[in-house]
C-alpha atoms as a PDB file:
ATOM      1  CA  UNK A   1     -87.455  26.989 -25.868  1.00  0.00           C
ATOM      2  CA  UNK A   2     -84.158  29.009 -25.623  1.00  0.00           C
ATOM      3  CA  UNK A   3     -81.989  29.343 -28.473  1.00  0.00           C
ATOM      4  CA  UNK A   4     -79.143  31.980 -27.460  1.00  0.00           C
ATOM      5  CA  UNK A   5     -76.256  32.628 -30.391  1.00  0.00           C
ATOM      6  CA  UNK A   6     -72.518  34.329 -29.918  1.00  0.00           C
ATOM      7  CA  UNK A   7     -72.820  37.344 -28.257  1.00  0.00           C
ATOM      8  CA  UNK A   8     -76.683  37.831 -28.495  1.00  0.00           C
ATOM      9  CA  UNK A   9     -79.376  36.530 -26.614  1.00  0.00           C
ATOM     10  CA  UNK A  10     -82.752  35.659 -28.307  1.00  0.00           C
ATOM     11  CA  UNK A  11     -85.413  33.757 -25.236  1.00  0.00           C
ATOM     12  CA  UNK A  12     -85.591  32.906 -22.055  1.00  0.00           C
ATOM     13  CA  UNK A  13     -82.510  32.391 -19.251  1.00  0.00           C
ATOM     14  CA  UNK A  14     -81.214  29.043 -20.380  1.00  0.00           C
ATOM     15  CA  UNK A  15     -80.494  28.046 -16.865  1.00  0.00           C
ATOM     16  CA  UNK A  16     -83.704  27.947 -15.722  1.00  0.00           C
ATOM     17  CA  UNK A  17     -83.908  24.648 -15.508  1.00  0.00           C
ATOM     18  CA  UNK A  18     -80.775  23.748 -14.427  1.00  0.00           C
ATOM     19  CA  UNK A  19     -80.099  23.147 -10.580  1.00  0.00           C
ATOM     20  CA  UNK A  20     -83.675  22.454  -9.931  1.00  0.00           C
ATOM     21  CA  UNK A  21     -82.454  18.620  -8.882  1.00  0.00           C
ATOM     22  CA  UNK A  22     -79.284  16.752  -9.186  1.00  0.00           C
ATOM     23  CA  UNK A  23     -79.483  16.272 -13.002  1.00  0.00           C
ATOM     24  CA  UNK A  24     -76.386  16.476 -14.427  1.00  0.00           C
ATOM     25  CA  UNK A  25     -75.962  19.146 -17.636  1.00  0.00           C
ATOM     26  CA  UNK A  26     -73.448  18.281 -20.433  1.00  0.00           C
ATOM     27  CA  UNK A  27     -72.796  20.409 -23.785  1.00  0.00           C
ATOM     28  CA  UNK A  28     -72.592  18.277 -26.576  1.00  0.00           C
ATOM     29  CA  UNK A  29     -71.324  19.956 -30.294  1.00  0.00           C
ATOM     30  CA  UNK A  30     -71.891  19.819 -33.190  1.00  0.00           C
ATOM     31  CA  UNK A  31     -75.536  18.805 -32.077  1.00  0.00           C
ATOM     32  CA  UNK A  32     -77.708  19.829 -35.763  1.00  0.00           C
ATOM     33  CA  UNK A  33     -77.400  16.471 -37.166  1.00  0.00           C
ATOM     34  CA  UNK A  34     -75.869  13.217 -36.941  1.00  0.00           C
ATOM     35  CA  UNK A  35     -74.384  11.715 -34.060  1.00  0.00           C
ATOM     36  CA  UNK A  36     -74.138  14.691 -31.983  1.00  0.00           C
ATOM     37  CA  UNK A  37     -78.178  15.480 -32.414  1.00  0.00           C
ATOM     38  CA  UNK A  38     -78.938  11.642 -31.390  1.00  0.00           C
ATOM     39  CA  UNK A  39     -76.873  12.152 -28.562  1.00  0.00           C
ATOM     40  CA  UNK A  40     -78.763  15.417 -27.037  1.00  0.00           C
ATOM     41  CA  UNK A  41     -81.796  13.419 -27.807  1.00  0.00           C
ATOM     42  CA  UNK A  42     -80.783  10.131 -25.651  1.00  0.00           C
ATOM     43  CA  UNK A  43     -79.138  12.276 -22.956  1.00  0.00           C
ATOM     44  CA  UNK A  44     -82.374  14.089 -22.619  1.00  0.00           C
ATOM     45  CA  UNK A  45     -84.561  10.870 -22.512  1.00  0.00           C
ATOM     46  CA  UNK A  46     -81.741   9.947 -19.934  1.00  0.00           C
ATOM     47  CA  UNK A  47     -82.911  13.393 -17.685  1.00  0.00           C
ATOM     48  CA  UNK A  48     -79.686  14.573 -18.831  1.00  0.00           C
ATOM     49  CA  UNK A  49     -79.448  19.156 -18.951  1.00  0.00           C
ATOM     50  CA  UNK A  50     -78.101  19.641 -22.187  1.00  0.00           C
ATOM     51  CA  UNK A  51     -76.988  22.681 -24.104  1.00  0.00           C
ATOM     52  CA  UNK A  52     -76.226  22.076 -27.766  1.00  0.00           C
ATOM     53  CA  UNK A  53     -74.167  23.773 -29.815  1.00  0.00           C
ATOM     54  CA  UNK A  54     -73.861  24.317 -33.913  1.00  0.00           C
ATOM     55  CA  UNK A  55     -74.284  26.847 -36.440  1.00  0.00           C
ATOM     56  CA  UNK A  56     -77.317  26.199 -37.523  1.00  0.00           C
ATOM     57  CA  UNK A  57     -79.786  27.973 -35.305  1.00  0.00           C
ATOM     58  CA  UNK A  58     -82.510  26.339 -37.882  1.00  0.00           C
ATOM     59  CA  UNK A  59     -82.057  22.804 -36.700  1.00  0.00           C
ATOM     60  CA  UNK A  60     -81.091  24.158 -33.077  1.00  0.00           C
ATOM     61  CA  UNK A  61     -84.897  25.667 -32.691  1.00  0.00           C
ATOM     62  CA  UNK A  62     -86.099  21.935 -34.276  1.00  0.00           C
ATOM     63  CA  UNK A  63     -84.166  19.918 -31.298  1.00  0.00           C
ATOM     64  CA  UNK A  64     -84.964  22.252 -28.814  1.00  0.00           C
ATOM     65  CA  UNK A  65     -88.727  21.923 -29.536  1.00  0.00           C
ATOM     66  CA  UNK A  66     -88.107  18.043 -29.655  1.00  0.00           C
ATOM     67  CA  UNK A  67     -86.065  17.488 -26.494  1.00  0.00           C
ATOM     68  CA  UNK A  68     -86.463  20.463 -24.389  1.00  0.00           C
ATOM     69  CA  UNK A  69     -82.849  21.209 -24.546  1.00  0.00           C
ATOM     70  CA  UNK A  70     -80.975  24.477 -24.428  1.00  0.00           C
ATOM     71  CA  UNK A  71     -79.338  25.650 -27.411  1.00  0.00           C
ATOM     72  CA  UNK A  72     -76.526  27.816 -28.448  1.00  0.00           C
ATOM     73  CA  UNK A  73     -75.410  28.938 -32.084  1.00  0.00           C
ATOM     74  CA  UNK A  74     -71.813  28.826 -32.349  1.00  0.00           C
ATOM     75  CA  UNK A  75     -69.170  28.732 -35.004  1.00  0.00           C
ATOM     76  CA  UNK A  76     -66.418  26.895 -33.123  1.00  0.00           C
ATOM     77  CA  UNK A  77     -63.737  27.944 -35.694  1.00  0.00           C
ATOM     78  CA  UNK A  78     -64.129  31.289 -34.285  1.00  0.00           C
ATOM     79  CA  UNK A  79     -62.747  32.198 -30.942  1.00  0.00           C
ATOM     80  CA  UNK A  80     -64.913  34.654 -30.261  1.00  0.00           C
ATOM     81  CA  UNK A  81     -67.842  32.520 -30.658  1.00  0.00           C
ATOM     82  CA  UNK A  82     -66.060  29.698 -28.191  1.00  0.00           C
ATOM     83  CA  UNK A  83     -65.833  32.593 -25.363  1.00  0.00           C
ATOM     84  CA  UNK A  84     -69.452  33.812 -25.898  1.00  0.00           C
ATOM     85  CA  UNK A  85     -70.573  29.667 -25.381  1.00  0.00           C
ATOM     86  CA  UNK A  86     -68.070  29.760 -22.335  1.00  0.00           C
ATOM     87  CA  UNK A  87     -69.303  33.386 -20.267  1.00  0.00           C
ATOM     88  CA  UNK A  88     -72.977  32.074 -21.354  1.00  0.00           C
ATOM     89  CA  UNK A  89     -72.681  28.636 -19.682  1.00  0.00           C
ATOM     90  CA  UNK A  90     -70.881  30.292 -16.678  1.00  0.00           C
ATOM     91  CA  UNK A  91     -73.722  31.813 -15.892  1.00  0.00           C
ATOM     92  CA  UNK A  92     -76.346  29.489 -16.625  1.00  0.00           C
ATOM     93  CA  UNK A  93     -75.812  26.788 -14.313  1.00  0.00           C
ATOM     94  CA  UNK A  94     -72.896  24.040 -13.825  1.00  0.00           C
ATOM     95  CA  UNK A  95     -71.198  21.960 -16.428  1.00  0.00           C
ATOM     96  CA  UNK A  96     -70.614  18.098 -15.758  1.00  0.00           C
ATOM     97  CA  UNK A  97     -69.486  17.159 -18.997  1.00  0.00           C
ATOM     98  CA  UNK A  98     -68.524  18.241 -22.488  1.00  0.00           C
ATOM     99  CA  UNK A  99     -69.062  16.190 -25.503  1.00  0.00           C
ATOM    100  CA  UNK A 100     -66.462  16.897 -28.105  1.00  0.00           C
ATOM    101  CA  UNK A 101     -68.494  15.877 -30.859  1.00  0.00           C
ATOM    102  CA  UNK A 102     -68.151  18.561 -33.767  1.00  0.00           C
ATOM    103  CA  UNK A 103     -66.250  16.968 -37.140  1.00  0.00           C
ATOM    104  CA  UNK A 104     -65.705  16.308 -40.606  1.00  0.00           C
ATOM    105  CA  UNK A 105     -64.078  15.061 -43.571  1.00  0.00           C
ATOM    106  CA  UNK A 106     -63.506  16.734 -47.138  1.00  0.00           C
ATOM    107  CA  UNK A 107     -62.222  14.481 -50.214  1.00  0.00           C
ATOM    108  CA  UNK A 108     -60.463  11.282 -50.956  1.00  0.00           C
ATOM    109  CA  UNK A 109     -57.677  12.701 -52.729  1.00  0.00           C
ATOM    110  CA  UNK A 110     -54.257  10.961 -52.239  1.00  0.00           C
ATOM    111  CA  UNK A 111     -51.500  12.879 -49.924  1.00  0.00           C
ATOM    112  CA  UNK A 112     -49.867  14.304 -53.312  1.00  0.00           C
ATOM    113  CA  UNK A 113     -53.514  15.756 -55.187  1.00  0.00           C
ATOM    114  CA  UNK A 114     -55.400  16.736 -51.934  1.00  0.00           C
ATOM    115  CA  UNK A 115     -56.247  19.918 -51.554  1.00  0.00           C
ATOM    116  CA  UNK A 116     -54.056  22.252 -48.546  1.00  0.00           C
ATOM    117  CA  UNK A 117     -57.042  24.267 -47.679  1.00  0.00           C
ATOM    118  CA  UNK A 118     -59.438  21.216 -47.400  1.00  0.00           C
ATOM    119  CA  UNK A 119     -56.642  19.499 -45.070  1.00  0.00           C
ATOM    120  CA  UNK A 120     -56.988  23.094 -43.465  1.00  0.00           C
ATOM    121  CA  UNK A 121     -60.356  22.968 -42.829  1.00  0.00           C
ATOM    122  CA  UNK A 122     -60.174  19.616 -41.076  1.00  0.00           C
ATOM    123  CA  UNK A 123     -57.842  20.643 -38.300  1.00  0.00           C
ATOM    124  CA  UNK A 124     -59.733  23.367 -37.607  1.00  0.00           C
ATOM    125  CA  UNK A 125     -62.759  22.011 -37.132  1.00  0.00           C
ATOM    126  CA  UNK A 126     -61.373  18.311 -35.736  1.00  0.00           C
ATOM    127  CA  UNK A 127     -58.602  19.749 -33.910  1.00  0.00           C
ATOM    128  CA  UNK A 128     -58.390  23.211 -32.988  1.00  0.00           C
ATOM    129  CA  UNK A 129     -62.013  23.387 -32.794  1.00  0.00           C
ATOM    130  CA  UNK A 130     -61.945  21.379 -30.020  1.00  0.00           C
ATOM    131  CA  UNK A 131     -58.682  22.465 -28.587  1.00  0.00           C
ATOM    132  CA  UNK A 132     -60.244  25.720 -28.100  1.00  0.00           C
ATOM    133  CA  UNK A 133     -63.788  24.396 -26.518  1.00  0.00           C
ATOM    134  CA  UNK A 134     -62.134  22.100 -24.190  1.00  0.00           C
ATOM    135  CA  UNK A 135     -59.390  25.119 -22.802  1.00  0.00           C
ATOM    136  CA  UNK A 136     -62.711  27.413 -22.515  1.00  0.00           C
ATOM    137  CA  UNK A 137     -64.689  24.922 -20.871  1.00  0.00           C
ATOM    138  CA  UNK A 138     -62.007  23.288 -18.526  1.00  0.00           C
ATOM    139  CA  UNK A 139     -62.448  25.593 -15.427  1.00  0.00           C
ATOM    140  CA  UNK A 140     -66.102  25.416 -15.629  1.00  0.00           C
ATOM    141  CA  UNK A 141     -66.021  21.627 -15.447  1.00  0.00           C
ATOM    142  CA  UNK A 142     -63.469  21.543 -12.481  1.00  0.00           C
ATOM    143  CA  UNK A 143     -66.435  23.838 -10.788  1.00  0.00           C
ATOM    144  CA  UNK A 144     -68.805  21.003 -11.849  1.00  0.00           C
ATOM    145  CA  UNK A 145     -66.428  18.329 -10.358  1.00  0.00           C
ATOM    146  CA  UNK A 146     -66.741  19.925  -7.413  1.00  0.00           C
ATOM    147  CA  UNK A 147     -70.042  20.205  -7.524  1.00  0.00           C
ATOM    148  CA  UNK A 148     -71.152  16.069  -8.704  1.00  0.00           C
ATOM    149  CA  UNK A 149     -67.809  14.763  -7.256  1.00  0.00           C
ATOM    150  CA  UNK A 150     -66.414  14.517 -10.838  1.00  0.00           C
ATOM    151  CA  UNK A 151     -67.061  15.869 -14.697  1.00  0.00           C
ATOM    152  CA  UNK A 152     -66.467  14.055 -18.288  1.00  0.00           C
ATOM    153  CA  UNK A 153     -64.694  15.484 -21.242  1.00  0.00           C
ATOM    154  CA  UNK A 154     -65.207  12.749 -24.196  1.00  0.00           C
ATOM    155  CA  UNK A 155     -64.431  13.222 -27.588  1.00  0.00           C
ATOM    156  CA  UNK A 156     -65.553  11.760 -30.604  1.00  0.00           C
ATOM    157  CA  UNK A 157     -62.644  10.710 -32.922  1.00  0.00           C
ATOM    158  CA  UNK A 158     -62.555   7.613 -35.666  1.00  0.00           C
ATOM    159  CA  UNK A 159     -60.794   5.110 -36.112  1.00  0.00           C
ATOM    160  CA  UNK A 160     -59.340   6.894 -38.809  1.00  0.00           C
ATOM    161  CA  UNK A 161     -57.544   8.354 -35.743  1.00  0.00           C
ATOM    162  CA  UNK A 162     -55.715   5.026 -35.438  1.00  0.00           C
ATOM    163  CA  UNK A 163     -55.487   2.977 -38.764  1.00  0.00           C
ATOM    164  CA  UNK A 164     -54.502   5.375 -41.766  1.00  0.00           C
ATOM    165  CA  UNK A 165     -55.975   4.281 -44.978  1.00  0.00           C
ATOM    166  CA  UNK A 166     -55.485   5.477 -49.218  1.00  0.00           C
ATOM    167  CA  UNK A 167     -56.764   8.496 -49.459  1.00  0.00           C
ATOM    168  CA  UNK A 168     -57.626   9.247 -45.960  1.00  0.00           C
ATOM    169  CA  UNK A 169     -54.280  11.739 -45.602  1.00  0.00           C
ATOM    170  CA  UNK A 170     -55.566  14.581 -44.034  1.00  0.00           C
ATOM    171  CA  UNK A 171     -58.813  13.572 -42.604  1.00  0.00           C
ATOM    172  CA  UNK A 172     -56.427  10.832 -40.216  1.00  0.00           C
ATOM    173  CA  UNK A 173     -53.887  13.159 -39.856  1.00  0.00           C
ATOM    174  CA  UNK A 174     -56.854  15.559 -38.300  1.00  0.00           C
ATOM    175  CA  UNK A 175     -58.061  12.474 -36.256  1.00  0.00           C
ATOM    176  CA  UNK A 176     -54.826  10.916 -34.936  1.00  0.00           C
ATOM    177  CA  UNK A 177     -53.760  14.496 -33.806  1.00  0.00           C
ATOM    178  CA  UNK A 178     -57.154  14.772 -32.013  1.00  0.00           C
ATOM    179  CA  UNK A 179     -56.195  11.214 -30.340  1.00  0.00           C
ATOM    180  CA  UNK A 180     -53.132  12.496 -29.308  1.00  0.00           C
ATOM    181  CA  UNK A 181     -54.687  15.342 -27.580  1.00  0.00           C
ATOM    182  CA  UNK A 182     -56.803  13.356 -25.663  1.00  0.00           C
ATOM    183  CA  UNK A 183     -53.959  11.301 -24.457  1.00  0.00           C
ATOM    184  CA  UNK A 184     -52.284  14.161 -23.687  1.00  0.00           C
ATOM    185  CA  UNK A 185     -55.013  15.908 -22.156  1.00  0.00           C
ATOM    186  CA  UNK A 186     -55.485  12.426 -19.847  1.00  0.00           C
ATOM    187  CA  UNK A 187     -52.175  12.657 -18.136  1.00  0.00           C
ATOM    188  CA  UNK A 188     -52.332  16.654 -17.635  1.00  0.00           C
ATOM    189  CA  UNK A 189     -55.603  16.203 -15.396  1.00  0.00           C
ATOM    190  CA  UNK A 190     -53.886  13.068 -13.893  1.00  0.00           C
ATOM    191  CA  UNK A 191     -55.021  14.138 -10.020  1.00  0.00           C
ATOM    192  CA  UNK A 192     -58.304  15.673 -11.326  1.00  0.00           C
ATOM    193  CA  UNK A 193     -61.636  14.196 -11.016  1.00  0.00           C
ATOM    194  CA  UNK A 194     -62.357  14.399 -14.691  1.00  0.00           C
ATOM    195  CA  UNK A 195     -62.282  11.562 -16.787  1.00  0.00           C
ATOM    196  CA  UNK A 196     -61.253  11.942 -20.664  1.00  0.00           C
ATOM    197  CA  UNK A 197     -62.914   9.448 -23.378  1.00  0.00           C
ATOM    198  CA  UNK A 198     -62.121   9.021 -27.092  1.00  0.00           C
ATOM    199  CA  UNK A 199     -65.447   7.118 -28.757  1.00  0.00           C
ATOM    200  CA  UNK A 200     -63.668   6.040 -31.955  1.00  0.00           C
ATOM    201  CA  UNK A 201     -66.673   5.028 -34.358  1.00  0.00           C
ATOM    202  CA  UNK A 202     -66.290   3.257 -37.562  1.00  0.00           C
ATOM    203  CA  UNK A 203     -68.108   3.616 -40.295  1.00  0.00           C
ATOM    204  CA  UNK A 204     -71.607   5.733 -39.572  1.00  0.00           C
ATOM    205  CA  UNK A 205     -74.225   6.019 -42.270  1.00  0.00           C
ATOM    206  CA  UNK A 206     -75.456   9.479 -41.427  1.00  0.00           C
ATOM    207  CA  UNK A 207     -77.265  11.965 -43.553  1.00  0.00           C
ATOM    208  CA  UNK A 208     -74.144  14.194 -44.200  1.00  0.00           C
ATOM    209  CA  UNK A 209     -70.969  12.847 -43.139  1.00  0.00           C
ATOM    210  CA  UNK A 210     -70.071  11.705 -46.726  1.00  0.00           C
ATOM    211  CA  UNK A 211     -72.232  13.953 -49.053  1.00  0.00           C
ATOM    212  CA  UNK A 212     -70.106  16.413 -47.386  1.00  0.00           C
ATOM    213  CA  UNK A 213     -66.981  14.510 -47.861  1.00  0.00           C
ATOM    214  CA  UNK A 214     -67.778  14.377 -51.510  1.00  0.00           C
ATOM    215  CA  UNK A 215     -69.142  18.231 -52.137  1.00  0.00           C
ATOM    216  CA  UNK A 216     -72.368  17.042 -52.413  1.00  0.00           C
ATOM    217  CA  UNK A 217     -72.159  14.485 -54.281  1.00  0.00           C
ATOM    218  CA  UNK A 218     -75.024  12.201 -53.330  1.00  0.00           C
ATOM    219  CA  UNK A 219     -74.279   8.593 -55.717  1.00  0.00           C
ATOM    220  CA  UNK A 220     -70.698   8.817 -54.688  1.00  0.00           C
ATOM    221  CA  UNK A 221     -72.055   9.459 -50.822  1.00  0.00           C
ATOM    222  CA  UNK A 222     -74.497   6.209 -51.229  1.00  0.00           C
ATOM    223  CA  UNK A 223     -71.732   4.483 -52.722  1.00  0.00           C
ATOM    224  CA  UNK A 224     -70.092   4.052 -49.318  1.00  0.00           C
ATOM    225  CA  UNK A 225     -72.411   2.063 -47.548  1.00  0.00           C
ATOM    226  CA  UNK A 226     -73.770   0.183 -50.559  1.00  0.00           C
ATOM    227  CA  UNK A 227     -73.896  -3.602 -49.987  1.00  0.00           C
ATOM    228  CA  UNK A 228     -72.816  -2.843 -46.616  1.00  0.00           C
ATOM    229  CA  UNK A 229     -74.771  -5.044 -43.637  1.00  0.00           C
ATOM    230  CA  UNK A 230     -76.060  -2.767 -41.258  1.00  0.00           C
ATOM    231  CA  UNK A 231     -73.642   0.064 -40.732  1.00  0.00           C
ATOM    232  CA  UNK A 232     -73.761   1.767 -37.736  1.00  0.00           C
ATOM    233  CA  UNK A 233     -76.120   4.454 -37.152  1.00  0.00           C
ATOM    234  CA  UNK A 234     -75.749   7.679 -35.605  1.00  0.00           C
ATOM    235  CA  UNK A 235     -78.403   6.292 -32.780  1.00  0.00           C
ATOM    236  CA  UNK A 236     -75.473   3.530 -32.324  1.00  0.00           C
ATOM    237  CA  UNK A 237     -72.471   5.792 -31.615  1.00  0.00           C
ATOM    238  CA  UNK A 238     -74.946   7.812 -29.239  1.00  0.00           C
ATOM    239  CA  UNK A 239     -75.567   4.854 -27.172  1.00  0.00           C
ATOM    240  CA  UNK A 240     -71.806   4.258 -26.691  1.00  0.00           C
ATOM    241  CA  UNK A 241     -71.110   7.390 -25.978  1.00  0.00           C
ATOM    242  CA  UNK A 242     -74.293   7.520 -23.214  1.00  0.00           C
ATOM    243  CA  UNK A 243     -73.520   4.090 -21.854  1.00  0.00           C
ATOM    244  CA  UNK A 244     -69.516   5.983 -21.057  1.00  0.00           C
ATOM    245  CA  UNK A 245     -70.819   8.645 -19.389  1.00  0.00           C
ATOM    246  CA  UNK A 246     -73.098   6.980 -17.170  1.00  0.00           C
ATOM    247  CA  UNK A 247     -70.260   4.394 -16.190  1.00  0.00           C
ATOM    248  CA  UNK A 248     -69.820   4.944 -12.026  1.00  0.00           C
ATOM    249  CA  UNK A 249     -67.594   7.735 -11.731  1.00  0.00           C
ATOM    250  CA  UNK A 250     -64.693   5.647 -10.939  1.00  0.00           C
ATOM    251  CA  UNK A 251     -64.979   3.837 -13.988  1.00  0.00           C
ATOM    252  CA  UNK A 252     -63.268   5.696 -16.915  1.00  0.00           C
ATOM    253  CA  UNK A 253     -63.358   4.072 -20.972  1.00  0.00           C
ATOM    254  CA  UNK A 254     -59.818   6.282 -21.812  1.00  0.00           C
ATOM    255  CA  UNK A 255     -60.550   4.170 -25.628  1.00  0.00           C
ATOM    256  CA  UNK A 256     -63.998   2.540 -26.802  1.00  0.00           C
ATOM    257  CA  UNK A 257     -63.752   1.484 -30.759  1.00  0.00           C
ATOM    258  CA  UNK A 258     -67.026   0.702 -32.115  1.00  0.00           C
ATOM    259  CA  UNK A 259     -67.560  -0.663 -35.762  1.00  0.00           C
ATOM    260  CA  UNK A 260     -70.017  -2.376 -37.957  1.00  0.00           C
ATOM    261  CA  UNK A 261     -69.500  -6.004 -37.886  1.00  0.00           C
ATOM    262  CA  UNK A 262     -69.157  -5.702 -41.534  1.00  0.00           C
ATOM    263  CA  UNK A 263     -66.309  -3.410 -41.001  1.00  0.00           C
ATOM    264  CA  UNK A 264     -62.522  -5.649 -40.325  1.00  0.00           C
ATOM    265  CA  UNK A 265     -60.673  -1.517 -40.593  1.00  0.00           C
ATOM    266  CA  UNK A 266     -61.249   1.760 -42.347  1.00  0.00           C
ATOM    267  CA  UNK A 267     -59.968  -0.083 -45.997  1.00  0.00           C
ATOM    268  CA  UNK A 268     -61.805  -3.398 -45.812  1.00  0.00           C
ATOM    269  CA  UNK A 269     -65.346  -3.376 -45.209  1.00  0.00           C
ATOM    270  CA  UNK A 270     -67.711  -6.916 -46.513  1.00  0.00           C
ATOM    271  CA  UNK A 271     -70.032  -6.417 -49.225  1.00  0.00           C
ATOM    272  CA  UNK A 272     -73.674  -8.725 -49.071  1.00  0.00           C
ATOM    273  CA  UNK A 273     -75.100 -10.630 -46.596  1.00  0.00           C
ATOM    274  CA  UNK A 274     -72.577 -11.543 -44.007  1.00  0.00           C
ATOM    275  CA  UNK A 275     -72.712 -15.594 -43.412  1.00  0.00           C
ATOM    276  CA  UNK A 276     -70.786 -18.228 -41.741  1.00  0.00           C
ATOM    277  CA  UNK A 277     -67.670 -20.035 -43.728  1.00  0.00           C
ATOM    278  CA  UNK A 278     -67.588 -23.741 -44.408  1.00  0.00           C
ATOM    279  CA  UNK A 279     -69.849 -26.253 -42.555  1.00  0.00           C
ATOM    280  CA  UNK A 280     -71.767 -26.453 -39.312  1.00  0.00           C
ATOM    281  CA  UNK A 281     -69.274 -28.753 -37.807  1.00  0.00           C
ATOM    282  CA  UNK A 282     -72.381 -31.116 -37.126  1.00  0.00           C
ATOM    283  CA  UNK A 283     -71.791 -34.952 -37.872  1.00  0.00           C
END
């Protein structure tokens, strides 16, 4: 197991698996919980390299003894911490993709109550966050083009990103600016081997998304998904987001929205069983 933090070194090369065949290595963030940890656990049961990256070097040193994958603990609100991942993975082997998975949301407060530092928070960690992971991790994923013929970057977003709802001000503004970026960031590589994918999931019943929304507050967190039919999981997004990657290399997803079926948009989700409307049309 390696499990390497910014700007100190704690185990084994982390490379030294990497190159041995033609497996393909991706970093994938915000990888301690949630959908980014069941996506380093499918790409590795895919024969995927993976390095992920969070701050917690506890849950790091669990996956890593789960999946065999590198790790690196990172604060990627910090700069420095974003160079340390970049000169570490420069010399541990080639990067194919990069999995912009790292996120969050904090309150429901309207536009007018909300709080400026937790609107704050959320571009830094939804949008600068991973403005400054995918500058310092550009030029080692043109080297990986070069090396597999081309290289990912895919992002996870919401569709919060595209349909504002009450009390969702700052958490879509963070998400339709991270949108934007990708669009952007689509036509500046126009030329480029790399594709760029937004995975735009709907509502996710993971184990922290909304107890962190709320400040911990765990009836308020269960009152999201109560009565809901089968929300997605986090194993759900991380399918998606595996199925885009492994698309042939000319194939490229720019947009895939994925929702519960109970799910219509971000403000009207069905409550109970979900059933069929009038009769069977049978005479």
């Amino acid at each position: 197991m390696t499990v390497d933090r910014a700007g100190e070194n704690v185990g084994e090369n982390a490379g030294d698996r990497v190159g041995e065949d033609a497996a393909k290595r991706a970093v994938v963030t915000g990888a301690s919980s949630g959908i980014g940890r069941a996506t380093v656990v499918l790409l590795r049961q895919h024969g995927w390299e993976v390095v992920a990256v969070a701050r917690r070097e506890d849950r790091l040193r669990a996956l890593a003894e789960e999946t065999g994958a590198s790790v690196f603990v990172a604060d990627l609100t910090r700069q420095d911490d974003v160079d340390a991942l970049a000169a570490h993975l420069a010399v541990t082997g080639p990067l194919h993709t990069l999995v912009n998975n790292a996120g969050g949301a904090m309150g429901l407060d309207s536009v007018e109550k909300s709080s400026a530092d937790d609107w704050a928070w959320m571009f830094e960690i939804n949008v600068l966050a991973v403005k400054r992971v995918t500058s310092a991790l550009l030029p080692l994923l043109r080297l990986g083009a070069k090396d597999a013929g081309g290289a990912d970057i895919l992002t996870v977003t919401s569709i919060a990103g595209h349909v504002a709802y009450e009390g969702g001000g700052g958490y879509n503004a963070a998400k339709f600016a991270a949108h934007a970026m990708m669009d952007v960031l689509r036509l500046e590589l126009g030329g480029e081997p790399i594709r760029v994918i937004e995975v735009a999931p709907g509502m996710v019943h993971t184990e922290e998304f909304s107890l962190n929304r709320f400040g911990g507050d765990q009836a308020r967190a269960d009152a999201v998904y109560q009565g809901v039919e089968n929300p997605l999981t986090a194993e759900d997004v991380a399918e998606t987001i595996v199925q885009s990657l492994e698309r042939p290399a000319h194939v490229d997803l720019d947009l895939v929205v994925v929702k519960p079926v109970a799910q219509s948009a971000p403000y009207k989700v069905a409550r109970g069983p979900l059933v069929p409307r009038g009769g069977t049309g049978v005479s």
